[in-house]
N, C-alpha and C. Protein backbone atom coordinates (compact mmCIF):
# COMPACT_ATOMS: atom_id res chain seq x y z
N UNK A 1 73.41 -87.10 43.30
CA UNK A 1 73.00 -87.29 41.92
C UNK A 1 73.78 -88.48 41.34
N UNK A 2 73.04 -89.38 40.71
CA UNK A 2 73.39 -90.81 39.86
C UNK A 2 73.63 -90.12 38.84
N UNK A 3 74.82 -90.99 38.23
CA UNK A 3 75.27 -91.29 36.53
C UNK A 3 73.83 -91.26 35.68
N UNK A 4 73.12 -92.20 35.89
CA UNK A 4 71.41 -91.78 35.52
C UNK A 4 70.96 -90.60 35.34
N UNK A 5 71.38 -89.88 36.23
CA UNK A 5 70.57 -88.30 36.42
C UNK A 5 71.20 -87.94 35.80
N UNK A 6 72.63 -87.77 35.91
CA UNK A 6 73.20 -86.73 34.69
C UNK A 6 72.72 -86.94 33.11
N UNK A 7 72.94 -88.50 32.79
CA UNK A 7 72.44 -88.24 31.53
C UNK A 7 71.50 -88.05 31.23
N UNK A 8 70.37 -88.57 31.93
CA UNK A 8 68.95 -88.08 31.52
C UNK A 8 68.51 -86.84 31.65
N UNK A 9 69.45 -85.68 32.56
CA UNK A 9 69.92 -84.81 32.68
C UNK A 9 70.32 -83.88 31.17
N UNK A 10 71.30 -84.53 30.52
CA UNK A 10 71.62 -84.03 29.52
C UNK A 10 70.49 -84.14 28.07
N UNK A 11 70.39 -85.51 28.54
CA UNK A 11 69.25 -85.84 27.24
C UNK A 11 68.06 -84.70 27.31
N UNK A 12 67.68 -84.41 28.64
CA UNK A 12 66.01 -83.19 28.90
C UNK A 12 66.63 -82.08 28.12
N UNK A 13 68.10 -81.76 28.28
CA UNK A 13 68.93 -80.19 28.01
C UNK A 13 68.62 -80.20 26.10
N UNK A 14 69.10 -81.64 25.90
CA UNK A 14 69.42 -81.04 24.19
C UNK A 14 68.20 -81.49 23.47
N UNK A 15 66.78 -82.20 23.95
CA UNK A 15 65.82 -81.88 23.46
C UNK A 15 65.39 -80.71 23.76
N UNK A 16 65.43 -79.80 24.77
CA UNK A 16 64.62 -78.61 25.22
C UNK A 16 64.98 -78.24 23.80
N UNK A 17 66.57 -77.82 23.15
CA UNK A 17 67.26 -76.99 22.49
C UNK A 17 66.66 -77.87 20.75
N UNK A 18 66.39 -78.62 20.86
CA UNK A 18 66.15 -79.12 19.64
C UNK A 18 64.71 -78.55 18.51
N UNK A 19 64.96 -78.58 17.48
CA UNK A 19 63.71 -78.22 16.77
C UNK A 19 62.24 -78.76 16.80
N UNK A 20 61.35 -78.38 16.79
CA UNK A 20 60.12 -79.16 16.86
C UNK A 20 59.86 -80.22 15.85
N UNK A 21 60.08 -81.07 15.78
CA UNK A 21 59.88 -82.52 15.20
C UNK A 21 58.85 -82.46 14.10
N UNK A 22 58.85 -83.10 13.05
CA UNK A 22 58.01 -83.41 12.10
C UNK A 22 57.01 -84.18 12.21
N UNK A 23 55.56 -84.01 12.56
CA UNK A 23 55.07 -85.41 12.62
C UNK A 23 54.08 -86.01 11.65
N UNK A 24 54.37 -85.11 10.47
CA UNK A 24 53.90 -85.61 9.36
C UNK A 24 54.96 -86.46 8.22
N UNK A 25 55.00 -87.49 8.42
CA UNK A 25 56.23 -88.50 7.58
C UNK A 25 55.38 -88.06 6.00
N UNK A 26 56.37 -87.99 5.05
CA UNK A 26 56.48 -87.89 3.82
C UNK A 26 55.94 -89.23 2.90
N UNK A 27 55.28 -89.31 2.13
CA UNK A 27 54.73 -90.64 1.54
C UNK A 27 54.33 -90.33 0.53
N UNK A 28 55.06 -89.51 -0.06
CA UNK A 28 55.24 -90.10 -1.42
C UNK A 28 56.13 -90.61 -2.68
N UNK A 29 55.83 -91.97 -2.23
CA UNK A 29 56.72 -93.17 -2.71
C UNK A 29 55.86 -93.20 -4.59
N UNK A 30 56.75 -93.91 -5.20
CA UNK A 30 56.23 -94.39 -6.18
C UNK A 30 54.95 -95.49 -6.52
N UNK A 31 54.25 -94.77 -7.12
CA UNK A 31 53.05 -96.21 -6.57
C UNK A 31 52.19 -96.40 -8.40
N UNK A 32 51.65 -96.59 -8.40
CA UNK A 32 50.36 -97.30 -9.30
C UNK A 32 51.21 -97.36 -10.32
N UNK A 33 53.02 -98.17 -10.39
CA UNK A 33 53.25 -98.73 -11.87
C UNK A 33 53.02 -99.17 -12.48
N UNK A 34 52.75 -99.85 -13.68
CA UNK A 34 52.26 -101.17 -13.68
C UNK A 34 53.21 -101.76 -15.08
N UNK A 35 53.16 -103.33 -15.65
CA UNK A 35 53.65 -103.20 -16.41
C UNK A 35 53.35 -104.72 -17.04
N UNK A 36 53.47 -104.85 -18.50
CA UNK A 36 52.55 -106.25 -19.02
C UNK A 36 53.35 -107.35 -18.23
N UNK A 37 52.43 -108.66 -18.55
CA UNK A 37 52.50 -109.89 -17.55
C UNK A 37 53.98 -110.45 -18.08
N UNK A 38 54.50 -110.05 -19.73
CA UNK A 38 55.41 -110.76 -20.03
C UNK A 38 56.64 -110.05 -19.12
N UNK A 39 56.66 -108.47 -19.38
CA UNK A 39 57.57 -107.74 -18.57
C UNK A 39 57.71 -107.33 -17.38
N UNK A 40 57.21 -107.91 -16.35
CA UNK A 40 56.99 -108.38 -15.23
C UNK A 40 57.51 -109.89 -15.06
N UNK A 41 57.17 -110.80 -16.02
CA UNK A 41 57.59 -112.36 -15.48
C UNK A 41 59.35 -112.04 -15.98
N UNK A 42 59.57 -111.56 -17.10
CA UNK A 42 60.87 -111.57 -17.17
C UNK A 42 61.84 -110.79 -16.35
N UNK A 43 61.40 -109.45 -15.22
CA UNK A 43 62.23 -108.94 -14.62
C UNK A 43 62.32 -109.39 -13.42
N UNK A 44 61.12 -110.28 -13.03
CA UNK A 44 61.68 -111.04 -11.72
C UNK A 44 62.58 -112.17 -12.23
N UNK A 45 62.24 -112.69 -13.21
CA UNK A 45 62.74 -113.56 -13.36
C UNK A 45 64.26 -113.61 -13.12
N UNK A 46 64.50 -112.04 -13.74
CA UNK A 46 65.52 -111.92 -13.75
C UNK A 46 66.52 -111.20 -12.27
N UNK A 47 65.88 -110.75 -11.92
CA UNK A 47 66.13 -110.79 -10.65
C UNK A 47 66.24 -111.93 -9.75
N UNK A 48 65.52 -113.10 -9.74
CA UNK A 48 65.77 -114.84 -8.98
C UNK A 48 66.61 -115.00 -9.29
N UNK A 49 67.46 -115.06 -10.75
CA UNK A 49 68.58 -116.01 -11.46
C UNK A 49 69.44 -115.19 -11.15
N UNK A 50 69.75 -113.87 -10.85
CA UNK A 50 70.61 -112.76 -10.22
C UNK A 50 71.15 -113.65 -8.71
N UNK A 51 69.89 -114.09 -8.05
CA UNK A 51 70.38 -114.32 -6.48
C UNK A 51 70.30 -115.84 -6.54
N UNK A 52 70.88 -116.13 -7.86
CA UNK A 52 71.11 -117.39 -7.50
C UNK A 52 69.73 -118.52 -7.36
N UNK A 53 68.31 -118.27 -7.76
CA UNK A 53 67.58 -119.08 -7.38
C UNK A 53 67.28 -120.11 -8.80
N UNK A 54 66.19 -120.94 -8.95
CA UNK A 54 66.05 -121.46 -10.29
C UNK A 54 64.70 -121.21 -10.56
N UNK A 55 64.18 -120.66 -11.91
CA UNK A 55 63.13 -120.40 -11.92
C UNK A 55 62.50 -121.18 -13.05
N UNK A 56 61.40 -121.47 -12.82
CA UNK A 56 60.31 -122.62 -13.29
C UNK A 56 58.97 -121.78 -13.92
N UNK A 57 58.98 -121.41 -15.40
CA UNK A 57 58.11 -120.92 -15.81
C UNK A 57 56.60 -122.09 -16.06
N UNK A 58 55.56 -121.72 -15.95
CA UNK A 58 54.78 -122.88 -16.19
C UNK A 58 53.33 -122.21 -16.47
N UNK A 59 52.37 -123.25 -16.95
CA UNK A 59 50.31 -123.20 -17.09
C UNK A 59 49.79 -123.53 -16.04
N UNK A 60 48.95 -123.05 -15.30
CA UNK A 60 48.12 -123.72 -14.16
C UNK A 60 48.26 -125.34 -14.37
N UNK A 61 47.65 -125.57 -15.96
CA UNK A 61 47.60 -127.16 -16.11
C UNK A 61 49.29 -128.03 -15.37
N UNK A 62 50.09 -127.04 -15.62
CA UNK A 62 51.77 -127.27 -16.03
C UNK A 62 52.19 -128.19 -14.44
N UNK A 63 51.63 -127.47 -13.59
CA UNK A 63 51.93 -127.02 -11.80
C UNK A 63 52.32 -128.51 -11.39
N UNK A 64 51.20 -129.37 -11.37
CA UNK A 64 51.75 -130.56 -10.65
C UNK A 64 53.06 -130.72 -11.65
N UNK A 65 52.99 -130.89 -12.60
CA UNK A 65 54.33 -131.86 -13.10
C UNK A 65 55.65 -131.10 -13.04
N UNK A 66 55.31 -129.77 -13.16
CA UNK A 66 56.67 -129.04 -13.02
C UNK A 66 57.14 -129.28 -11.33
N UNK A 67 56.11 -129.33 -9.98
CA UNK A 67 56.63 -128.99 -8.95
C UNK A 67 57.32 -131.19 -8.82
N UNK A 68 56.84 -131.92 -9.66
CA UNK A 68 57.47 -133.16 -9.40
C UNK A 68 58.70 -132.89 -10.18
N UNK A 69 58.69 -132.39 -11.02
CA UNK A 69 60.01 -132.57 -11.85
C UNK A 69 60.95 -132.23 -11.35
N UNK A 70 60.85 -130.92 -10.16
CA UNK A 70 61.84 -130.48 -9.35
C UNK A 70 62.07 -131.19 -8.63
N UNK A 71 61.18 -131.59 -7.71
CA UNK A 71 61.39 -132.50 -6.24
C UNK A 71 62.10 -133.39 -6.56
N UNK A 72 61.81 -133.82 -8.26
CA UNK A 72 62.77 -135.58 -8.53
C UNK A 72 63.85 -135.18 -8.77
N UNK A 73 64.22 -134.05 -9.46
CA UNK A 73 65.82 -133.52 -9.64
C UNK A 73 66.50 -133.00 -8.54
N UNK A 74 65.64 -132.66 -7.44
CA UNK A 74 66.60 -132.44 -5.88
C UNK A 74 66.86 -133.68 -5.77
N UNK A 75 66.30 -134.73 -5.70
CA UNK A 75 66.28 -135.99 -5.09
C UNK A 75 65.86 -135.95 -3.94
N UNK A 76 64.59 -135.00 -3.65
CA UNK A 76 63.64 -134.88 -2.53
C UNK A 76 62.77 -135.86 -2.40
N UNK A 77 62.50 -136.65 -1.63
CA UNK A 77 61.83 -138.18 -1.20
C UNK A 77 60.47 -137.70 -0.36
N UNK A 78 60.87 -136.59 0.35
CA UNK A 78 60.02 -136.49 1.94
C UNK A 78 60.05 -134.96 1.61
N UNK A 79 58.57 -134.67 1.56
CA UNK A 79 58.50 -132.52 1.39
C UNK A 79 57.30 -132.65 2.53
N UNK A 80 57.49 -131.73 2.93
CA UNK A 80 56.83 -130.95 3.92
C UNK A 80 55.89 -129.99 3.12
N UNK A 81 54.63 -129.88 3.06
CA UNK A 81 53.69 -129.21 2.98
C UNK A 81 52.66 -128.53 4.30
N UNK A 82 52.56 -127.12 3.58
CA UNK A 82 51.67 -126.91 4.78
C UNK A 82 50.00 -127.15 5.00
N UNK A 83 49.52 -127.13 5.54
CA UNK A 83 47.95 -128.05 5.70
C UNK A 83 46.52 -127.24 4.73
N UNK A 84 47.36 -125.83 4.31
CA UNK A 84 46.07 -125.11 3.62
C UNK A 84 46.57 -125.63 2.17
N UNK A 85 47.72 -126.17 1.25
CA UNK A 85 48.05 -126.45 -0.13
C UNK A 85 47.51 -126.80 -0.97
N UNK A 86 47.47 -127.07 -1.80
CA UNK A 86 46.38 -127.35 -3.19
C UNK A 86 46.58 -128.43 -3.27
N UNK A 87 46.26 -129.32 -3.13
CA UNK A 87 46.78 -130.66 -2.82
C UNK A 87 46.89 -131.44 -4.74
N UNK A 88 46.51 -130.56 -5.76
CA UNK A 88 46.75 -131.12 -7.24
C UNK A 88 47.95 -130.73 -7.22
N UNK A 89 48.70 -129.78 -6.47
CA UNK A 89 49.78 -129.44 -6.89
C UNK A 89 50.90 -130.62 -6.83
N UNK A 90 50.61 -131.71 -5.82
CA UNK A 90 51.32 -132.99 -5.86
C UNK A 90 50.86 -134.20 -6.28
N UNK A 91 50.39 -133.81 -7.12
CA UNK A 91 49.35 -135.51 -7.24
C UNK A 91 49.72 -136.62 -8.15
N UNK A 92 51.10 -135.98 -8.44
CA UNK A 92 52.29 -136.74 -9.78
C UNK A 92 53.32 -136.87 -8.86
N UNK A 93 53.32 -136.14 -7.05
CA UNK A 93 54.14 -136.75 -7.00
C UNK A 93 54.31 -138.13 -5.93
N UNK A 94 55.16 -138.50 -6.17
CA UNK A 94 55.23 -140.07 -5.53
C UNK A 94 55.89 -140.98 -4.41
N UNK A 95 56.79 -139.22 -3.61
CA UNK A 95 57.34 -139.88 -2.48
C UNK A 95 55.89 -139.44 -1.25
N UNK A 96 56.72 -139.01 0.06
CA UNK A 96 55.77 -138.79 1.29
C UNK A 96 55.85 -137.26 1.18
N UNK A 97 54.49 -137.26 1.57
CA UNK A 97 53.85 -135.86 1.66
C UNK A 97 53.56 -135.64 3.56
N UNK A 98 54.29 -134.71 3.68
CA UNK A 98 54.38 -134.73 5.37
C UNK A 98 53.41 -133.37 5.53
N UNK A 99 52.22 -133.05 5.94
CA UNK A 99 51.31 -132.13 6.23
C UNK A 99 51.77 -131.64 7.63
N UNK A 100 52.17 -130.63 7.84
CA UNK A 100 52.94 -129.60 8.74
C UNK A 100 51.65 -129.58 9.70
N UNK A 101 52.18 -128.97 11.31
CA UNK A 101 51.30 -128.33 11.79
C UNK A 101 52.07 -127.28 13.01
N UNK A 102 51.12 -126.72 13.71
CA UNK A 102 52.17 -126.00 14.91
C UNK A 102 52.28 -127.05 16.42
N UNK A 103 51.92 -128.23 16.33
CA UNK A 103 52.43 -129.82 17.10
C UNK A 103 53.83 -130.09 16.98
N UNK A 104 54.18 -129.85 15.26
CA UNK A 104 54.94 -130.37 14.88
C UNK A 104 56.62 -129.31 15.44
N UNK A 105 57.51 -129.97 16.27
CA UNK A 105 58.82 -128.77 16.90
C UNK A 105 59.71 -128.60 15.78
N UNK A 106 60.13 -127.57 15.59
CA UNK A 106 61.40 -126.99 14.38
C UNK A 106 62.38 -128.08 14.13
N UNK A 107 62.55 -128.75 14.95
CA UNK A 107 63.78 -129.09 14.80
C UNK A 107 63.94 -130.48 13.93
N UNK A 108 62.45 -130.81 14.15
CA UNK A 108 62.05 -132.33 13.18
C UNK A 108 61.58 -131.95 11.96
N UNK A 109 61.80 -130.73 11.54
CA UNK A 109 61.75 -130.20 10.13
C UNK A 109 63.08 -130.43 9.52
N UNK A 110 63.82 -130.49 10.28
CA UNK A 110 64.98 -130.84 9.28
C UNK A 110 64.71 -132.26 8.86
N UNK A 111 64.54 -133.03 9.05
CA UNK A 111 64.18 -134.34 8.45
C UNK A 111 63.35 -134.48 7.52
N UNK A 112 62.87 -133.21 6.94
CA UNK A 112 62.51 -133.40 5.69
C UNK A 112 63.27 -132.93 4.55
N UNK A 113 63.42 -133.23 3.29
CA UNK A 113 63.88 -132.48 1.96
C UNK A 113 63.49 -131.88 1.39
N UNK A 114 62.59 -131.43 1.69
CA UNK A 114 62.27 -130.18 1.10
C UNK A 114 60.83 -129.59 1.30
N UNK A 115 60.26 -128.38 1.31
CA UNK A 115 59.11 -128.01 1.56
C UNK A 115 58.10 -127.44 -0.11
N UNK A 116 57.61 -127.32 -0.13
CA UNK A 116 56.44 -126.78 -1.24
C UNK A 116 55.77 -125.73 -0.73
N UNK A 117 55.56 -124.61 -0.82
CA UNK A 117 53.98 -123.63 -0.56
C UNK A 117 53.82 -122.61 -1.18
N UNK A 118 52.79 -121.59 -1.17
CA UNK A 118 52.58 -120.98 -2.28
C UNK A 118 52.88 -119.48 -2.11
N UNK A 119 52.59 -118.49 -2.11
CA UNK A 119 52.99 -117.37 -1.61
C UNK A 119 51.55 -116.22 -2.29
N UNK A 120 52.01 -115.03 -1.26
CA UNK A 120 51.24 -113.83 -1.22
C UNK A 120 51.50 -112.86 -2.00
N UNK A 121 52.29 -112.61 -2.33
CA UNK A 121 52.65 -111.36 -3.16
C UNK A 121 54.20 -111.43 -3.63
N UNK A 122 54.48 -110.90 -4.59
CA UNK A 122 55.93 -110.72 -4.74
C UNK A 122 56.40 -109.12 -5.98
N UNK A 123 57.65 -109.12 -5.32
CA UNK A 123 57.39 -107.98 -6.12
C UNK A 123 58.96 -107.77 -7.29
N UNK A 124 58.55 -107.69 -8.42
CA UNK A 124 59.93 -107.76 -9.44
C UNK A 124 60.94 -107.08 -9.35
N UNK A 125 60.77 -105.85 -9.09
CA UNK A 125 61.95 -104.92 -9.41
C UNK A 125 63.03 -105.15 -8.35
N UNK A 126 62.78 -105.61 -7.39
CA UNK A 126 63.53 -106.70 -6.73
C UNK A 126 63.93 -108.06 -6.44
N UNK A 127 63.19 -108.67 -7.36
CA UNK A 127 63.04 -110.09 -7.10
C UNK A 127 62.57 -110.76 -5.75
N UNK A 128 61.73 -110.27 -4.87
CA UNK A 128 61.78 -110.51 -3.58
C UNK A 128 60.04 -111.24 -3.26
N UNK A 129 60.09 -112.42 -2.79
CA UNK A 129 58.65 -113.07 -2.46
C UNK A 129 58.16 -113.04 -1.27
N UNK A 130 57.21 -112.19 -0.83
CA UNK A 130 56.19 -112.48 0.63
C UNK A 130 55.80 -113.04 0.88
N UNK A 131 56.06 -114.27 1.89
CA UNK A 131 55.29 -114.79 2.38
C UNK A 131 54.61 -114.55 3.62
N UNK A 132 53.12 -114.54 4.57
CA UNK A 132 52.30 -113.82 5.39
C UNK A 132 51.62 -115.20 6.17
N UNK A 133 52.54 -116.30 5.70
CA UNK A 133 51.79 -117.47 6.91
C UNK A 133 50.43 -117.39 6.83
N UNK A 134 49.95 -117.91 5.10
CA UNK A 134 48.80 -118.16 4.87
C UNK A 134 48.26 -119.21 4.70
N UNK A 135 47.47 -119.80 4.92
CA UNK A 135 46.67 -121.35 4.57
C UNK A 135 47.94 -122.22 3.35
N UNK A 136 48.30 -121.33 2.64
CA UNK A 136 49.42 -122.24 1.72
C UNK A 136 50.60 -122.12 1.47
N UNK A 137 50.89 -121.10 2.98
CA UNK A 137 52.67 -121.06 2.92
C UNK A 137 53.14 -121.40 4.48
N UNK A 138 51.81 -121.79 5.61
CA UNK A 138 52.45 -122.20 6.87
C UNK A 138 53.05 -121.38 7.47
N UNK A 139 53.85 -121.58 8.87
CA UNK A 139 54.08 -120.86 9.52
C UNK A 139 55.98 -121.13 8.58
N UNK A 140 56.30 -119.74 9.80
CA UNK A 140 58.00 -119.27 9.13
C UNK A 140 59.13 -120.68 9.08
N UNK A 141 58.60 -121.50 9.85
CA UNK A 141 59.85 -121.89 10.60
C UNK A 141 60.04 -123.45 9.16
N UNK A 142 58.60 -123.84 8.98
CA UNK A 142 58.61 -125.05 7.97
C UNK A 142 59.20 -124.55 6.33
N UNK A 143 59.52 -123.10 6.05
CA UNK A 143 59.99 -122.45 4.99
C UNK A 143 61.80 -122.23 5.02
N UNK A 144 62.01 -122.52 6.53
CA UNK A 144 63.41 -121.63 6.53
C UNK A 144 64.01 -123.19 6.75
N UNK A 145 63.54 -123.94 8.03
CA UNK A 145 64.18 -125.41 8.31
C UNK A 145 64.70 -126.19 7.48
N UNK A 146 63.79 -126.60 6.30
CA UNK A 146 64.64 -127.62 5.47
C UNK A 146 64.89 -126.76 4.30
N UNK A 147 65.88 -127.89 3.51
CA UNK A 147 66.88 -126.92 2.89
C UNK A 147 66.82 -126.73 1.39
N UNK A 148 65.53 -127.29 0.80
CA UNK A 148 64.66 -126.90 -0.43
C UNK A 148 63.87 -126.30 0.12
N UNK A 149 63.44 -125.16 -0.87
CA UNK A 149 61.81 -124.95 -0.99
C UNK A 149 61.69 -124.71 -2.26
N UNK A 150 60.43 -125.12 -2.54
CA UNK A 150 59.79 -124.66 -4.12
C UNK A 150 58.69 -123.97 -3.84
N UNK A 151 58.98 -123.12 -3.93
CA UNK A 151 57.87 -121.66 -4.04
C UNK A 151 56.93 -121.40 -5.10
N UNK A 152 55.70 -121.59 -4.88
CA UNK A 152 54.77 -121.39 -6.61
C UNK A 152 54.28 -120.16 -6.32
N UNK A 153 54.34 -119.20 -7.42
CA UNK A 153 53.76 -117.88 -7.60
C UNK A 153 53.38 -117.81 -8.64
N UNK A 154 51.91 -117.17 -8.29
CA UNK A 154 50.82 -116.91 -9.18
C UNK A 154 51.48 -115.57 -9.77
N UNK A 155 51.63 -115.45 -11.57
CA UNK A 155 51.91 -114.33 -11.49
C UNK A 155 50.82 -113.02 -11.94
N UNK A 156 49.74 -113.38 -11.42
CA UNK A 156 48.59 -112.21 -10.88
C UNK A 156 48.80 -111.79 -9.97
N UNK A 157 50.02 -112.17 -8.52
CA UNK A 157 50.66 -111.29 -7.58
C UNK A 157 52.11 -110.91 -7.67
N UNK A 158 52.32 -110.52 -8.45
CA UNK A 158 53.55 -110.20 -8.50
C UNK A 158 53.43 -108.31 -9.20
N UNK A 159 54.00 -107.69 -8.46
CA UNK A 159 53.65 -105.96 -8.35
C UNK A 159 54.89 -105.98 -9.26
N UNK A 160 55.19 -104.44 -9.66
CA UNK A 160 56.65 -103.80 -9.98
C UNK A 160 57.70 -103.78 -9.35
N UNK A 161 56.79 -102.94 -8.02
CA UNK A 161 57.82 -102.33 -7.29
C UNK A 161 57.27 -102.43 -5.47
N UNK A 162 58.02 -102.20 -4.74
CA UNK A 162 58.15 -102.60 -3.45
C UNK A 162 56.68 -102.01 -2.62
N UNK A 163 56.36 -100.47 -2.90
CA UNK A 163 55.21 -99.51 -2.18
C UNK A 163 53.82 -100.49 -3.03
N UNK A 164 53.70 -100.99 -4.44
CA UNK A 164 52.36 -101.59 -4.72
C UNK A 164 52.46 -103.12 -3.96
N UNK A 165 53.80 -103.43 -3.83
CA UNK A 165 54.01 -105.19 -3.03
C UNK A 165 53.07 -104.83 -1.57
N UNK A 166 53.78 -104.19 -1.01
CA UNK A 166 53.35 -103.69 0.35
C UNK A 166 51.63 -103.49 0.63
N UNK A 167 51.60 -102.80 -0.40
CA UNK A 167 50.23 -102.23 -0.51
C UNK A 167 49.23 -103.72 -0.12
N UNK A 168 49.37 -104.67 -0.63
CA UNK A 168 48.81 -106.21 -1.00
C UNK A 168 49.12 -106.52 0.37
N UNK A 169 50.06 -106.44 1.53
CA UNK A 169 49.89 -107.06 2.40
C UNK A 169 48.86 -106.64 4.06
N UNK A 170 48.64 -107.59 4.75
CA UNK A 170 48.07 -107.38 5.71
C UNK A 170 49.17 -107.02 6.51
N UNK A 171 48.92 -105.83 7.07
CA UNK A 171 50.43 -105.67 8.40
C UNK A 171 50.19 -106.36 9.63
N UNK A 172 49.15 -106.88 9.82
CA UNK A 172 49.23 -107.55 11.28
C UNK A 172 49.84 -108.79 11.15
N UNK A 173 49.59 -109.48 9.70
CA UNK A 173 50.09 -110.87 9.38
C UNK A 173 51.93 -110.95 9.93
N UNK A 174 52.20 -112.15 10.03
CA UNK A 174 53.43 -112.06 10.06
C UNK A 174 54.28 -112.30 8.67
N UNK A 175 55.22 -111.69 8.05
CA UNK A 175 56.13 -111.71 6.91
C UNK A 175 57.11 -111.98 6.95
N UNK A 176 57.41 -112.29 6.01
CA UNK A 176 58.47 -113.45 5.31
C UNK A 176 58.61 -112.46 3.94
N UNK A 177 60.16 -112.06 4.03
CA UNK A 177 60.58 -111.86 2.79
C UNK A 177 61.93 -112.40 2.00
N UNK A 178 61.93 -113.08 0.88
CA UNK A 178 62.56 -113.78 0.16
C UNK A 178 63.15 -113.76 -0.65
N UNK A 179 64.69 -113.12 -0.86
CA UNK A 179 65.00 -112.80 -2.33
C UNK A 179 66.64 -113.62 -2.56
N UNK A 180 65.81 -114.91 -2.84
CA UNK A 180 66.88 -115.96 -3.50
C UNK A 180 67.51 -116.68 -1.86
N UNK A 181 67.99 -117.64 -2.62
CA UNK A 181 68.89 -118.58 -1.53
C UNK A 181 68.93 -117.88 -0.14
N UNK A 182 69.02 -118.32 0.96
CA UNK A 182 69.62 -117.66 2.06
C UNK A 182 71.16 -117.77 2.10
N UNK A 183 72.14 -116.88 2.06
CA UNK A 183 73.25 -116.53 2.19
C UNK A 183 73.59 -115.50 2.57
N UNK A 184 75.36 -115.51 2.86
CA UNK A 184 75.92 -114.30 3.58
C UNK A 184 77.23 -114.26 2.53
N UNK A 185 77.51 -113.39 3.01
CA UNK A 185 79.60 -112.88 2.72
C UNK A 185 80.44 -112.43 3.70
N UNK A 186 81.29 -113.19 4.06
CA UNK A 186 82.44 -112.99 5.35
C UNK A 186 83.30 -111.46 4.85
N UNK A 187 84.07 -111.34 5.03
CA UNK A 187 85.08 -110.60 5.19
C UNK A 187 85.58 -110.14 3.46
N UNK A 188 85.55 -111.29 3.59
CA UNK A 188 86.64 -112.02 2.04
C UNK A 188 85.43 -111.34 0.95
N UNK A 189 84.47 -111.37 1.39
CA UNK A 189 83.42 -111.54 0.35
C UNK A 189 83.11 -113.36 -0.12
N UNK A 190 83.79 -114.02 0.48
CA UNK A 190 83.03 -115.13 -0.13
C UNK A 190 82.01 -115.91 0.22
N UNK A 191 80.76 -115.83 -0.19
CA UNK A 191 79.63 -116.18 -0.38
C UNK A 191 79.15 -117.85 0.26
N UNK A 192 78.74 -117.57 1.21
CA UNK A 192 78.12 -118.67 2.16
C UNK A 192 76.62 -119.26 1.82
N UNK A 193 76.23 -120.02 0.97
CA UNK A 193 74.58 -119.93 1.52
C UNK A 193 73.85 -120.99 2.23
N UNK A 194 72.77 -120.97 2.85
CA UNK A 194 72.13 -121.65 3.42
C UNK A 194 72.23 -121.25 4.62
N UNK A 195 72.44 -120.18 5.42
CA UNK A 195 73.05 -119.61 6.89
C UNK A 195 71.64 -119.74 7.59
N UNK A 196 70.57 -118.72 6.64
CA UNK A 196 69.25 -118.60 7.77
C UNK A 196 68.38 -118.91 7.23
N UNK A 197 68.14 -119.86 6.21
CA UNK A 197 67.37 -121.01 5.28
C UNK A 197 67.47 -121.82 4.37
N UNK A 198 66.69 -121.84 3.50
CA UNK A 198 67.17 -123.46 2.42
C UNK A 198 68.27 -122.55 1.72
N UNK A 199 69.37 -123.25 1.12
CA UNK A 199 70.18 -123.25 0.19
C UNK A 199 70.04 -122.94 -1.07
N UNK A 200 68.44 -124.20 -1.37
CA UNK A 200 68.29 -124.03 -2.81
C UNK A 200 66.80 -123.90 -2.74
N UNK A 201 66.42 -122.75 -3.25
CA UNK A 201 65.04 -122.30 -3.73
C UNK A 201 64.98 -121.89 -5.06
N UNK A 202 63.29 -122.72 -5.41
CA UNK A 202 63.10 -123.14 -6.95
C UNK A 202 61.79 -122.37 -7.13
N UNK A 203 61.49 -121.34 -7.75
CA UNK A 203 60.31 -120.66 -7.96
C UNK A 203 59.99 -121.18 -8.89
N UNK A 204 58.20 -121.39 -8.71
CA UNK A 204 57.69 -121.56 -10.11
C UNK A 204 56.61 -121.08 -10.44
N UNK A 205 56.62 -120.08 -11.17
CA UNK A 205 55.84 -118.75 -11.76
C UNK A 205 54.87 -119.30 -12.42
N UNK A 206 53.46 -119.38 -11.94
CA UNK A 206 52.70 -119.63 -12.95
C UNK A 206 51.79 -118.68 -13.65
N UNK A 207 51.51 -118.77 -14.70
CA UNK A 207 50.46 -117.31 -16.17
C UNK A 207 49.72 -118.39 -16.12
């Protein structure tokens, strides 16, 4: 008898002895909150400026000039867009517009300053944005590589709470979830960011 046998040995012994398993999971989460557009834009809001992000209230009309006004205050020259984008959303602005693809290797994403795309859902009571690698947010890698992004959210997707966020997504899609800067904390607690994406992310909420 192998080391193998014994434990798998032991493992057969203390399931025999174990209770019969549940296989009905529990689900009921909080669901159909809802809450007006102003008190909703202000608790994510307030949740972004919590994790550190900058948030950009704006009008559909507002969109191009607010997403140039940012790019010119990063001193972003070169953004990376992904190939499904609204293309009015840049049309004020005036450096290079680099149209992403899956040709294009990770690693020549860093050579850009910053990215633009739009997102799927987000949900307030956390401050946290989905992205699902859609026609206007690209694949993961052009969101995390360079070290802006300006994120535009419609706020007709933006839920309460996490079970109605969810609800909105496709599970086969792949996800992306986002809540403020990418950072960490060592030991010390002191606060690192930019570890496993951009540094500085600029939401801009549009009503």
């Amino acid at each position: 008898m192998t080391s193998r046998d014994v434990v798998l040995g032991r493992l057969r012994d203390a399931l025999a002895l174990a209770p019969p398993a549940h296989h009905e999971i529990p689900r009921n989460y909080r669901t159909g909150r809802t809450m007006s557009d102003d008190d909703r834009l202000a608790l994510l809001t307030d949740r972004l400026v919590d994790y550190q992000a900058a948030v950009h209230p704006c009008s559909v009309a507002e969109i191009a000039a607010t997403v140039t006004r940012v790019l010119r205050e990063a001193g972003a020259t070169r953004v990376g867009v992904p190939a499904g984008l609204d293309e009015s959303w840049l049309v004020t602005f005036d450096g290079e517009v680099v149209v992403d693809s899956a040709s294009v290797p990770a690693p020549e994403l860093d050579s850009l300053d910053g990215v633009v795309t739009g997102s799927r859902v987000s949900c307030a009571e956390t401050g946290t944005i989905f992205l699902d690698g859609g026609p206007d947010q690209g694949r993961r890698a052009l969101t995390l590589v360079p070290d802006l992004h300006v994120c535009v959210v419609d706020l007709s997707t933006v839920e309460v709470g996490v079970p109605e966020a969810i609800s909105r997504l496709v599970p086969e899609r792949p996800t992306t979830m986002i809540s403020g800067p990418s950072a960490t904390s060592d030991i010390e607690l002191q606060r690192v960011e930019g570890v496993h994406g951009p540094r500085n992310l600029h939401v801009i909420i549009v009503r």
